[in-house]
Protein backbone atom coordinates (compact mmCIF):
# COMPACT_ATOMS: atom_id res chain seq x y z
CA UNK A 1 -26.02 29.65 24.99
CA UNK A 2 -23.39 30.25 27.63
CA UNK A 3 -21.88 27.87 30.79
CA UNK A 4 -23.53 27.99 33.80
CA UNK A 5 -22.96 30.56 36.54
CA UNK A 6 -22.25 28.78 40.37
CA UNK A 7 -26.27 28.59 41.31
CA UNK A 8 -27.15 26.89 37.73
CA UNK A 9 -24.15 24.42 38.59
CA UNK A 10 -25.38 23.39 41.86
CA UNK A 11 -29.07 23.01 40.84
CA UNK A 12 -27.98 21.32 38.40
CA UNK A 13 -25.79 19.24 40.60
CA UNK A 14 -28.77 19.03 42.93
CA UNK A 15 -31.42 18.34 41.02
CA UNK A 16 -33.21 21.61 41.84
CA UNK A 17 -36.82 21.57 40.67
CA UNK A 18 -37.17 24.90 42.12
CA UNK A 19 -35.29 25.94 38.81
CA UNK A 20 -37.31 24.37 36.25
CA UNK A 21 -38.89 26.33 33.57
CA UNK A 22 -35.99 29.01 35.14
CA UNK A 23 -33.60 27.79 32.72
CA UNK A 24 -32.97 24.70 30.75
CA UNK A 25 -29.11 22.73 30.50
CA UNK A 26 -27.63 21.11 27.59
CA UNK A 27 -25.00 18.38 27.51
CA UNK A 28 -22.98 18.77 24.31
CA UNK A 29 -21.32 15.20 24.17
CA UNK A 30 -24.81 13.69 24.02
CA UNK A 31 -26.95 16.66 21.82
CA UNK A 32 -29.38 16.56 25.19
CA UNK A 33 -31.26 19.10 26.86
CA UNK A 34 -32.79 18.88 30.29
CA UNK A 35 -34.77 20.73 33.25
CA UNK A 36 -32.61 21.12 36.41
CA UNK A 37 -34.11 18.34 38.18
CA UNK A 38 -33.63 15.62 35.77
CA UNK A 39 -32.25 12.65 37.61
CA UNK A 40 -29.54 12.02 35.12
CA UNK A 41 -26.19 11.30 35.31
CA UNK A 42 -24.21 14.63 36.23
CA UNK A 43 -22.44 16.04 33.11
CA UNK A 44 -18.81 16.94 33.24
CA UNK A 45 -19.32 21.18 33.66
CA UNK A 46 -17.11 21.78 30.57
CA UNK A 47 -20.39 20.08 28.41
CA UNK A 48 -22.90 22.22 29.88
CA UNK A 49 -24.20 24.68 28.42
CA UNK A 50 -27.21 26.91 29.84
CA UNK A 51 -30.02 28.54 27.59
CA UNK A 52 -33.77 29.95 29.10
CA UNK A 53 -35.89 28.41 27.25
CA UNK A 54 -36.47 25.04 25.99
CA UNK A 55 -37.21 26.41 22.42
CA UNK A 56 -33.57 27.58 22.34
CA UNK A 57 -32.23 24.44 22.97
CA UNK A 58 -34.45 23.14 20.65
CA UNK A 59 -33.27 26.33 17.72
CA UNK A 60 -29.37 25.39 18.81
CA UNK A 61 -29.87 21.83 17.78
CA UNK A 62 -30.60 20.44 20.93
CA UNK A 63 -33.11 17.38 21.79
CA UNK A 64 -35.51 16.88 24.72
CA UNK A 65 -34.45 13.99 27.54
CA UNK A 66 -36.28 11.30 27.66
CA UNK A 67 -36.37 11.17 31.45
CA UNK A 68 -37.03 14.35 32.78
CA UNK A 69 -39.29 15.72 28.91
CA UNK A 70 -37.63 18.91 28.97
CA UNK A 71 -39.31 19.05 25.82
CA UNK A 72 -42.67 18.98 27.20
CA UNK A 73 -43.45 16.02 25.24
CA UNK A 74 -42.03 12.23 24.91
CA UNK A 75 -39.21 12.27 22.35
CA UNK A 76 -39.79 9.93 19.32
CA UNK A 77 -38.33 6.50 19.93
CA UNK A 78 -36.73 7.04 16.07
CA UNK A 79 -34.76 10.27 17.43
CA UNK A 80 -33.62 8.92 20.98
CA UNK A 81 -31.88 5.68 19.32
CA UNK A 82 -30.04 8.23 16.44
CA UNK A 83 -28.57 10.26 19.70
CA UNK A 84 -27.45 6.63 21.28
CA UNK A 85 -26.13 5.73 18.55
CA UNK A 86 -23.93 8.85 18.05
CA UNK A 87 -23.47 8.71 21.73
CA UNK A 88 -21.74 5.29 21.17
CA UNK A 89 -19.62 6.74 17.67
CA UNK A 90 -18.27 9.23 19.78
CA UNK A 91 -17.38 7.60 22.86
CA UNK A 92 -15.71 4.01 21.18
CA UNK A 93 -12.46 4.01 23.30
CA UNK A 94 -14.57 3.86 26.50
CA UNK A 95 -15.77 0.47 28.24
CA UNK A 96 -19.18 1.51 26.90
CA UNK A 97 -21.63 -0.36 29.45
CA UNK A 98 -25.62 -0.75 28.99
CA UNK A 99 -25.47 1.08 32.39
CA UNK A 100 -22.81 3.92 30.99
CA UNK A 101 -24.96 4.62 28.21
CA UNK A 102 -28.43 4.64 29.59
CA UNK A 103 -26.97 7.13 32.06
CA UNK A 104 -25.39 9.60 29.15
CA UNK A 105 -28.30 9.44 27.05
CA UNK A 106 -31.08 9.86 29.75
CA UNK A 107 -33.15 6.66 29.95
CA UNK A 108 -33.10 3.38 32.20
CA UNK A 109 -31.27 0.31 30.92
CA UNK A 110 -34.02 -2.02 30.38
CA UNK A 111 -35.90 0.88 28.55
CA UNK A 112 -32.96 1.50 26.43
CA UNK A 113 -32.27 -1.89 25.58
CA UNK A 114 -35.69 -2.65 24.66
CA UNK A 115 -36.34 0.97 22.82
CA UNK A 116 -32.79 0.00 20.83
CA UNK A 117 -33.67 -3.07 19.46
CA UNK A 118 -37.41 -2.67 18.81
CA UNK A 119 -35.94 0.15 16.53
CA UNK A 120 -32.83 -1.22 15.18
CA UNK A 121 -33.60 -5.14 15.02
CA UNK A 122 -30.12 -5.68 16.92
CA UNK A 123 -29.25 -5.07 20.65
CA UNK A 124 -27.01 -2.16 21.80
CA UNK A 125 -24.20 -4.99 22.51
CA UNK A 126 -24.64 -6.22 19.54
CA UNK A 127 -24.45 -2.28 17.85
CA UNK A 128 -21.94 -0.96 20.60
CA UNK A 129 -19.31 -4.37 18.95
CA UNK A 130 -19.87 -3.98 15.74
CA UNK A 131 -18.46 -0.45 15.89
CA UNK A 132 -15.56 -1.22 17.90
CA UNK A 133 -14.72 -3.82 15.85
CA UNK A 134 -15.26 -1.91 12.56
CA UNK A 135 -13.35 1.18 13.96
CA UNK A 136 -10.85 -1.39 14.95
CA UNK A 137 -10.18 -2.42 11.20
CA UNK A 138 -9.79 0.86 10.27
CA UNK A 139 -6.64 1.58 12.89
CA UNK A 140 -5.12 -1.63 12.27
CA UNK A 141 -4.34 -0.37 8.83
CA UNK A 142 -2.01 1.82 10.67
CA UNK A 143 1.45 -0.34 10.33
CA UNK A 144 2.68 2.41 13.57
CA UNK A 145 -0.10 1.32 16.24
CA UNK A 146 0.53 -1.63 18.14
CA UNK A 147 -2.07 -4.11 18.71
CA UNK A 148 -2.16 -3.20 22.12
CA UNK A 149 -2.86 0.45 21.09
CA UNK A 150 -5.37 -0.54 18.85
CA UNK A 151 -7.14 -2.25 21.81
CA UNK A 152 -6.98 0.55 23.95
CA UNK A 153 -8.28 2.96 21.54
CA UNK A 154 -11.38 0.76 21.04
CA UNK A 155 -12.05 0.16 24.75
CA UNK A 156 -10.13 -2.50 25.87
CA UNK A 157 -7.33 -2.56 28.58
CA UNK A 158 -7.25 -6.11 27.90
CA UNK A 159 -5.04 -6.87 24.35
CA UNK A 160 -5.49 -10.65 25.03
CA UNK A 161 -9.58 -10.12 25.44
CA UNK A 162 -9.76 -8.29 22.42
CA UNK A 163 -7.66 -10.36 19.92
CA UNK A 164 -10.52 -13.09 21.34
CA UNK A 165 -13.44 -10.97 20.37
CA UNK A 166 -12.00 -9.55 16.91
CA UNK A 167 -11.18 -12.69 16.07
CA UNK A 168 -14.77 -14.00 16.97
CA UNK A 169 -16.27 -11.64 15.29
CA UNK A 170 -14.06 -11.32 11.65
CA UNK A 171 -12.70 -14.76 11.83
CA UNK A 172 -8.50 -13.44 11.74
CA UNK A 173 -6.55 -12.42 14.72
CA UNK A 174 -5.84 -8.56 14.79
CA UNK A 175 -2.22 -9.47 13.33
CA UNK A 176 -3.30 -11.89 10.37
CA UNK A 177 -6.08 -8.69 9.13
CA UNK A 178 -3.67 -6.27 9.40
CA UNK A 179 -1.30 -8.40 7.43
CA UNK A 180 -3.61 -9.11 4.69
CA UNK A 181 -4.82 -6.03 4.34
CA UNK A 182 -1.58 -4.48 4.11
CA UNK A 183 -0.33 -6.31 1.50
């Protein structure tokens, strides 16, 4: 495991299929592994990392994309919604978008969407709220951060947008939770 040199980068970047089965790239923020020429969303070059072969990927922990089957085989539907899912834990301060995470964890939207909930029962919206709002709990309970800060740490520019939502969704306003449970 090591970063890629220049010519790995801009296959990479290029979606070279010259270099497939040449070496294989991983993505550390999503646990992903992929051939060169996998149509996914370019990586950020500090998460790459480059092994040559597919079975060391595999050894460092690695799993197979969905889109490009680095693996040689379709990934388990079981396995791809676990890596979404920590793809989503570990990313909650983003805007998070059907289209955001399809791209990071190496599948279309609709296939995503429908892979997510045959698997779960509940829609990624559904799954992607639920842990903003429950991660949001646990920093209101932090008398220092403003609500605003909360907001921003669980995706939102918007304060206003999500006092509406939290309070949808728990039935108290940001303010009145923190107050009660700080009491």
């Amino acid at each position: 495991m090591r970063k890629p040199e220049k010519k790995e980068w801009n296959a990479i970047i290029n979606c070279d299929s010259q270099f497939d089965h040449v070496f294989y790239y991983a993505v550390k923020t999503t646990g992903i592994f992929c051939r060169p020429s996998c149509k996914s969303k370019t990586p950020k070059f500090e998460n790459v990392v480059i092994f040559k072969s597919r079975d060391e990927a595999i050894e460092a922990g690695f799993r197979p994309c969905k889109r490009c089957k680095s693996g040689g085989a379709r990934v388990p539907d079981e396995e791809w919604v676990l890596d979404i899912k920590r793809y989503v834990r570990l990313n909650l301060s983003e805007p998070l978008t059907l289209n955001e995470i399809a791209a990071y964890c190496h599948g279309s939207e609709s296939h995503l969407h429908r892979t997510f909930k045959k698997v779960t029962g509940e829609t990624i919206h559904h799954f992607v709220v639920h842990q903003k709002i429950t991660f949001a709990k646990e920093l209101l309970q932090n008398k220092n951060l403003e609500v605003q800060q909360v907001a921003e740490k669980v995706g939102f520019q918007n304060a206003a947008q999500f006092a509406t939502l939290f309070k949808k969704k728990t039935g108290r306003s940001p303010s009145k939770y923190r107050n009660e449970v700080l009491k």
